[in-house]
C-alpha atoms as a PDB file:
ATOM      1  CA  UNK A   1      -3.858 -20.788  -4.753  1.00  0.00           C
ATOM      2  CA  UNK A   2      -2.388 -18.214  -7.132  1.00  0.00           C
ATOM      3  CA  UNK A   3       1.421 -17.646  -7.324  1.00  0.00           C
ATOM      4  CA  UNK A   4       3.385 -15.090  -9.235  1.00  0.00           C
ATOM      5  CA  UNK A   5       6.683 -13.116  -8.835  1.00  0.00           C
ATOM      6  CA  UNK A   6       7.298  -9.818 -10.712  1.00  0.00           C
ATOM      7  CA  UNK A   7      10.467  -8.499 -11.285  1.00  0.00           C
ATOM      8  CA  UNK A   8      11.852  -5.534 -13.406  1.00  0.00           C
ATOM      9  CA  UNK A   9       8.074  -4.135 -14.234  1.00  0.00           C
ATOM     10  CA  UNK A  10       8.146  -0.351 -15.212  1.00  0.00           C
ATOM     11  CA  UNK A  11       4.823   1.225 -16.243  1.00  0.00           C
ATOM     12  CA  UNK A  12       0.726   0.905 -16.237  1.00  0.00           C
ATOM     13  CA  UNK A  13      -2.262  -0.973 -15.761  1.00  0.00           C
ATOM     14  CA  UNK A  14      -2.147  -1.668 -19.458  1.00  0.00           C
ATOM     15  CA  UNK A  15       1.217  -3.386 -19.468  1.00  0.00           C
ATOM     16  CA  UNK A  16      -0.075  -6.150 -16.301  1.00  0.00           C
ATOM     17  CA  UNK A  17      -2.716  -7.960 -15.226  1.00  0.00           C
ATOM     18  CA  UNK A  18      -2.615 -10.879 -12.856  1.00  0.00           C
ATOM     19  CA  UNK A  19      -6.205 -11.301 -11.716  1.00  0.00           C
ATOM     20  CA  UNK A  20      -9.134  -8.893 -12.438  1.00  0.00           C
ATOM     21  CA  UNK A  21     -10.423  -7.090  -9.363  1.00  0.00           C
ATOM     22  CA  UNK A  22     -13.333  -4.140 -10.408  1.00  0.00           C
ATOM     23  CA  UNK A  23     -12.162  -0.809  -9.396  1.00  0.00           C
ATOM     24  CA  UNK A  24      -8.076  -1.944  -9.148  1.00  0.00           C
ATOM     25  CA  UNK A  25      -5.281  -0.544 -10.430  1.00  0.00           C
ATOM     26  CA  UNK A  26      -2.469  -2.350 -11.921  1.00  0.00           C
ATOM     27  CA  UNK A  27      -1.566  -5.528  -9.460  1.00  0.00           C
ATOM     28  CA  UNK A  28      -4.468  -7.213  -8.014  1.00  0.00           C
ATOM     29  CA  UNK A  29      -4.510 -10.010  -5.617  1.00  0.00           C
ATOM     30  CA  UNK A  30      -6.989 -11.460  -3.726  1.00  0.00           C
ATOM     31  CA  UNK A  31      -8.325 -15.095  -1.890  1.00  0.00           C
ATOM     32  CA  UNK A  32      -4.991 -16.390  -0.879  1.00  0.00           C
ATOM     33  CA  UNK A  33      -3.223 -15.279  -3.823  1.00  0.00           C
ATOM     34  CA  UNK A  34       0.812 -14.608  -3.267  1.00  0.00           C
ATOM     35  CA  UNK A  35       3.056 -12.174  -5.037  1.00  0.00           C
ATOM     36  CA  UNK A  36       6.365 -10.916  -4.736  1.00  0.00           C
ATOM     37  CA  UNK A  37       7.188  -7.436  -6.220  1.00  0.00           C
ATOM     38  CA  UNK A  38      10.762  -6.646  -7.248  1.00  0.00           C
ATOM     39  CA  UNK A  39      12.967  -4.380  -8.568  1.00  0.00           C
ATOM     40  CA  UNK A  40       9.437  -2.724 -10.425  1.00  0.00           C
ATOM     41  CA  UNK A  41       8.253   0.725 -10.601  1.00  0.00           C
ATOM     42  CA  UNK A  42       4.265   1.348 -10.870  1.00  0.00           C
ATOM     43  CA  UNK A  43       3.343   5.009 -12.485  1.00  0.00           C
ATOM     44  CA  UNK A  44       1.074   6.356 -13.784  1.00  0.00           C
ATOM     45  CA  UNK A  45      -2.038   4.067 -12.723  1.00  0.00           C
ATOM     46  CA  UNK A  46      -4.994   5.245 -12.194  1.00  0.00           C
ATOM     47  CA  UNK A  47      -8.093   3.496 -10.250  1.00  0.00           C
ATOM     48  CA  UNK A  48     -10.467   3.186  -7.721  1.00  0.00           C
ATOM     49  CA  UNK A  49      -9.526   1.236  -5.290  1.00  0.00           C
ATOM     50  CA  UNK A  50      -5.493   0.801  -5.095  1.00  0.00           C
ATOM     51  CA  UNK A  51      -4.030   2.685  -8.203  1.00  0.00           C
ATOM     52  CA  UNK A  52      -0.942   0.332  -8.113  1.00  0.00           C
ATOM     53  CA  UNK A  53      -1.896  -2.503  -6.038  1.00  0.00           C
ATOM     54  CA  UNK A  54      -5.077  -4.047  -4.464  1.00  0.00           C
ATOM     55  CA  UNK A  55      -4.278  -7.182  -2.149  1.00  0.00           C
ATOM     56  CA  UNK A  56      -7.558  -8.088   0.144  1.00  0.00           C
ATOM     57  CA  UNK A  57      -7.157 -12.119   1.640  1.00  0.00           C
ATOM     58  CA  UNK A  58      -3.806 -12.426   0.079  1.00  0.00           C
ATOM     59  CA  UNK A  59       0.436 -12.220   1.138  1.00  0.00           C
ATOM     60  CA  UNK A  60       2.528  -9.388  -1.279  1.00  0.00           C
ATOM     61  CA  UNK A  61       6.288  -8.647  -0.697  1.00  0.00           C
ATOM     62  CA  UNK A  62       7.179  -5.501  -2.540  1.00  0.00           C
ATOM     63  CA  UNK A  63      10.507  -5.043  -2.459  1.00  0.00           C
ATOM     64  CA  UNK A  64      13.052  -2.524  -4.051  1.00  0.00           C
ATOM     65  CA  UNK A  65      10.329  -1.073  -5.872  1.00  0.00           C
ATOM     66  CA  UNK A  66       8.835   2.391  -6.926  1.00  0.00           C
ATOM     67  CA  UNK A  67       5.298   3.404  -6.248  1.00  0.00           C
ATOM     68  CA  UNK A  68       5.242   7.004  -7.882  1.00  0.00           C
ATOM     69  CA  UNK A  69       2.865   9.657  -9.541  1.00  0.00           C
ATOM     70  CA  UNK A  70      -0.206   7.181  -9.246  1.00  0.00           C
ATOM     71  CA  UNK A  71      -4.003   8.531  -8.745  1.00  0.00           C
ATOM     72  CA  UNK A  72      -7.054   6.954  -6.718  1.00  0.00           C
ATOM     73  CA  UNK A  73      -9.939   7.691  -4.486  1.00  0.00           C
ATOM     74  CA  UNK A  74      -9.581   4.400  -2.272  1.00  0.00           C
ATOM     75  CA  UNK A  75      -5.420   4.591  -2.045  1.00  0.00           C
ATOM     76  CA  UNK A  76      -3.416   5.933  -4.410  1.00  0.00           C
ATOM     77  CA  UNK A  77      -0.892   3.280  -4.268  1.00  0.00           C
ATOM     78  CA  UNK A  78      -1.717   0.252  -2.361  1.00  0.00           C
ATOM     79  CA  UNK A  79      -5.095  -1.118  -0.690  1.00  0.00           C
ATOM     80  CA  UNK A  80      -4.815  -3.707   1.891  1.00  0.00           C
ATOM     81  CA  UNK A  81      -7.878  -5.265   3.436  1.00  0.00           C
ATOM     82  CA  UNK A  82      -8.772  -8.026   5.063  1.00  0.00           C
ATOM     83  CA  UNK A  83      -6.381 -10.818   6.231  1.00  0.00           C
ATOM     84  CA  UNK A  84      -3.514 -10.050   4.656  1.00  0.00           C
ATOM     85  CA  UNK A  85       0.404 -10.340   5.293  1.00  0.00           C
ATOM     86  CA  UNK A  86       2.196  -7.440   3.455  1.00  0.00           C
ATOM     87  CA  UNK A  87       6.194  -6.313   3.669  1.00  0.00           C
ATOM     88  CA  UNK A  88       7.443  -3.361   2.145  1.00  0.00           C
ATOM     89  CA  UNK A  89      10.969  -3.658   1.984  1.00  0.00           C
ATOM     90  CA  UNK A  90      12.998  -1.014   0.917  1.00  0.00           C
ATOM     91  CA  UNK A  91      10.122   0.748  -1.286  1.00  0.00           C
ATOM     92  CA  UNK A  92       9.171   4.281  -1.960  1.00  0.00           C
ATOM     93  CA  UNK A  93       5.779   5.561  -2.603  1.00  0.00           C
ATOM     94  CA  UNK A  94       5.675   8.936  -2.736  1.00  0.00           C
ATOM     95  CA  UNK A  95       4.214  11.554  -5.910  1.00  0.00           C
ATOM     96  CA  UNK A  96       0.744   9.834  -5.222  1.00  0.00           C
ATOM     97  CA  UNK A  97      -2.629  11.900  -5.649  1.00  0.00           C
ATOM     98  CA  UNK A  98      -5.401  10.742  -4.022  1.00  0.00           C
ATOM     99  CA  UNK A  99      -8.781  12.483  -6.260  1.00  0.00           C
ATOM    100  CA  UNK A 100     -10.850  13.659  -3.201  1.00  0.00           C
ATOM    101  CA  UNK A 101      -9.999  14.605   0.227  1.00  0.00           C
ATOM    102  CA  UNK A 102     -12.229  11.650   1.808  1.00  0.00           C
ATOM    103  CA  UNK A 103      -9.573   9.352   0.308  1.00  0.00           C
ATOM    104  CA  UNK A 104      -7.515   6.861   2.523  1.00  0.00           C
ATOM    105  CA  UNK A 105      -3.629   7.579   1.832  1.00  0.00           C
ATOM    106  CA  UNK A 106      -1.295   5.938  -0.320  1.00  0.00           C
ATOM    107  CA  UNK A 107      -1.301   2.775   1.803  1.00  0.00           C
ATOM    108  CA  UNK A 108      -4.717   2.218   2.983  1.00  0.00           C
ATOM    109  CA  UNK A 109      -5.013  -0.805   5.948  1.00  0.00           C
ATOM    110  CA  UNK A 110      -8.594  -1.458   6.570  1.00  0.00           C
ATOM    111  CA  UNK A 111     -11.129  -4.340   7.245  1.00  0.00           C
ATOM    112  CA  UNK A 112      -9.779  -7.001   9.475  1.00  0.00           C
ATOM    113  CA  UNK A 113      -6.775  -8.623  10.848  1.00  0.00           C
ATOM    114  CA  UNK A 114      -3.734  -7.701   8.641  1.00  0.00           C
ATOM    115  CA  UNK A 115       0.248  -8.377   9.488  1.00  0.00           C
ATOM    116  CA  UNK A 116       2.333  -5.459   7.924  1.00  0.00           C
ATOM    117  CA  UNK A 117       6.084  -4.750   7.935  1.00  0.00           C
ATOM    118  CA  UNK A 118       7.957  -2.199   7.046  1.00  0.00           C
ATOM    119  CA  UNK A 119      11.873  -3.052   6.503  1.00  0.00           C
ATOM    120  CA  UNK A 120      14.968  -1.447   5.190  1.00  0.00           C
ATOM    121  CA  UNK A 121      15.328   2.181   3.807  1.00  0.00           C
ATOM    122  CA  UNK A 122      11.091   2.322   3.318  1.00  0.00           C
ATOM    123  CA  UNK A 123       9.661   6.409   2.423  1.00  0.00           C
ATOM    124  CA  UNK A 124       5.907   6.622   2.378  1.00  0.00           C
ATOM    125  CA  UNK A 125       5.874  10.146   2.268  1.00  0.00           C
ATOM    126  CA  UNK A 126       4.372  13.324   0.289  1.00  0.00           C
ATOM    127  CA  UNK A 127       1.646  11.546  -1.182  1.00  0.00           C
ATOM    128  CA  UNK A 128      -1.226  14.140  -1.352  1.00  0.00           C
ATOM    129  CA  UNK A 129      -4.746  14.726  -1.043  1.00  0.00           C
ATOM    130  CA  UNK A 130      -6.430  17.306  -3.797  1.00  0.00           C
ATOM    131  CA  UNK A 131      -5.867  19.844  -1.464  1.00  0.00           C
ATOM    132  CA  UNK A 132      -2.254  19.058  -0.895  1.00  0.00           C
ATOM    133  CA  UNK A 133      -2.016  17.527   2.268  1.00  0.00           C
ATOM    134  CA  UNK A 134      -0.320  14.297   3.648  1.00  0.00           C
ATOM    135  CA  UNK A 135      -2.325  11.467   3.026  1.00  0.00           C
ATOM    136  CA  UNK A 136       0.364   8.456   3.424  1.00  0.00           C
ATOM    137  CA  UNK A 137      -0.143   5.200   5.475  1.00  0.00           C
ATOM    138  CA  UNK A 138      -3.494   5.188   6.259  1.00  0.00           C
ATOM    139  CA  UNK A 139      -5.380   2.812   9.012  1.00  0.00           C
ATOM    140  CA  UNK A 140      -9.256   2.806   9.368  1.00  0.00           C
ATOM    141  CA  UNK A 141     -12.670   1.071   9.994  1.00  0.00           C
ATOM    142  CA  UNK A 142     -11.092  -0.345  13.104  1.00  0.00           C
ATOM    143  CA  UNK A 143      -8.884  -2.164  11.070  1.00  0.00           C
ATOM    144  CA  UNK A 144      -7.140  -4.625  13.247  1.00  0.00           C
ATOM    145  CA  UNK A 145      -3.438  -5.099  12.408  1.00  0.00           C
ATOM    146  CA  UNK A 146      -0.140  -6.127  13.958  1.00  0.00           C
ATOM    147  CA  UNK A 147       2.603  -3.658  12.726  1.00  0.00           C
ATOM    148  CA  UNK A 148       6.048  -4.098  13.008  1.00  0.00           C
ATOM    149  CA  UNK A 149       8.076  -1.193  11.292  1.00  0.00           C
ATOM    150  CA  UNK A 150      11.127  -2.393  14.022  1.00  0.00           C
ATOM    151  CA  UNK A 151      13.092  -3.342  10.588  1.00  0.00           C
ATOM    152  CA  UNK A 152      12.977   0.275   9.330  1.00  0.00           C
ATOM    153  CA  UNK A 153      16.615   1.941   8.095  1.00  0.00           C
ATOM    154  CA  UNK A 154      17.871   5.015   8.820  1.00  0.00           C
ATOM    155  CA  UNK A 155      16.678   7.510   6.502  1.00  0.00           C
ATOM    156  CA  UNK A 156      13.622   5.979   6.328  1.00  0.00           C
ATOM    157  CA  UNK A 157      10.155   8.590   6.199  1.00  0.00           C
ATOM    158  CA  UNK A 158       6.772   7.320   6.958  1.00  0.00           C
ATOM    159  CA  UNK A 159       3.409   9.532   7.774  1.00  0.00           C
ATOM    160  CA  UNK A 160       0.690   7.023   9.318  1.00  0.00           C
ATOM    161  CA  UNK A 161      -2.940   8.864  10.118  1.00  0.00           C
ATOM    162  CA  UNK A 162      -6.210   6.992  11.342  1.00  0.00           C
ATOM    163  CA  UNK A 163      -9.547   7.344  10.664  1.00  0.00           C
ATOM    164  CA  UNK A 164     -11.997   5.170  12.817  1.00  0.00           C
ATOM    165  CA  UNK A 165      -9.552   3.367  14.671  1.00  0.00           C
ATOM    166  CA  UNK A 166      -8.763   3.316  18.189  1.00  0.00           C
ATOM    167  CA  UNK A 167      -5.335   2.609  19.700  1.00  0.00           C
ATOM    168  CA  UNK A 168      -4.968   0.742  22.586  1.00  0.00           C
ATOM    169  CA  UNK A 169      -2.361   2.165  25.534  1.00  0.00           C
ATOM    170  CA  UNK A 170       0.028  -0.529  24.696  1.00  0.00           C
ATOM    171  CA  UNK A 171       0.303   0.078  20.981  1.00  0.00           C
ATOM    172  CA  UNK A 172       3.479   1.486  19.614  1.00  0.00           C
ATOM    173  CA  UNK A 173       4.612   3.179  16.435  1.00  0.00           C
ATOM    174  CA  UNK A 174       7.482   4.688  15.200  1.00  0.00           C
ATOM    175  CA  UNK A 175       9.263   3.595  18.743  1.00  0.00           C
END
């Protein structure tokens, strides 16, 4: 299992890599790999699939970051996918450009069963298609995930859209 904590990062894809993913931006984690992120700011990444971070099989805390001004097709700052246990904890992503309008937000959830949390003051807001609209947490292909966004602060700003995914009556967001 791969282990690694980064703190205090500012910049690029050029400046990090952990483990080589084709098509990922600058943080990539993957087959029970665990990361925290601290105290970093990603910008300026640019990538297929997860400008800033791809994490498929694998548990990520980002905490007290910055995911800004990053550019993708398959989200423009972080791709989740299959079972995966992700916290964003006081984070904002935000100044993202996804390169089509078929893209899949900022935060993309897809593929399986994935836990994720949002906590503290969290914005995942004005992130933008090339058209200009809202393309922020994102959850499709029937992706199956338990969300918990109960730890959210005041003042915090999230937009969540779906794409292939069906809610069940008992599901709640944003209660």
């Amino acid at each position: 299992m791969f282990a690694v904590t980064i703190a205090d990062f500012v910049g690029s894809a050029a400046a990090l890599a952990v483990v080589s993913v084709a098509g990922a931006g600058a943080l990539a984690l993957r087959d029970g790999a665990n990361a925290i992120v601290e105290k970093c700011v990603f910008t300026g990444n640019q990538a297929k699939h997860g400008a800033a971070i791809f994490c498929t099989g694998s548990t990520l805390m980002v905490k007290d970051s910055k995911i800004i001004d990053n550019t993708g097709l398959n989200a423009t700052a972080i791709n989740i996918l299959g079972a995966s246990n992700v916290t964003i904890d006081s984070c904002t992503i935000t100044g993202n450009t996804n390169s089509s309008n078929d893209g899949y937000g900022a935060v993309n959830l897809a593929n399986g069963a994935s836990n994720v949390y949002l906590t503290g003051k969290t914005v995942i807001y004005d992130n933008l298609n090339k058209d200009g609209k809202q393309q922020n947490l994102h959850l499709q292909n029937n992706a199956n995930l338990d969300y918990d966004v109960s730890g959210l602060a005041a003042g915090s700003k999230v937009g969540v859209s779906f794409l292939n995914t069906r809610l069940e009556s008992g599901d709640k967001f944003f209660s």
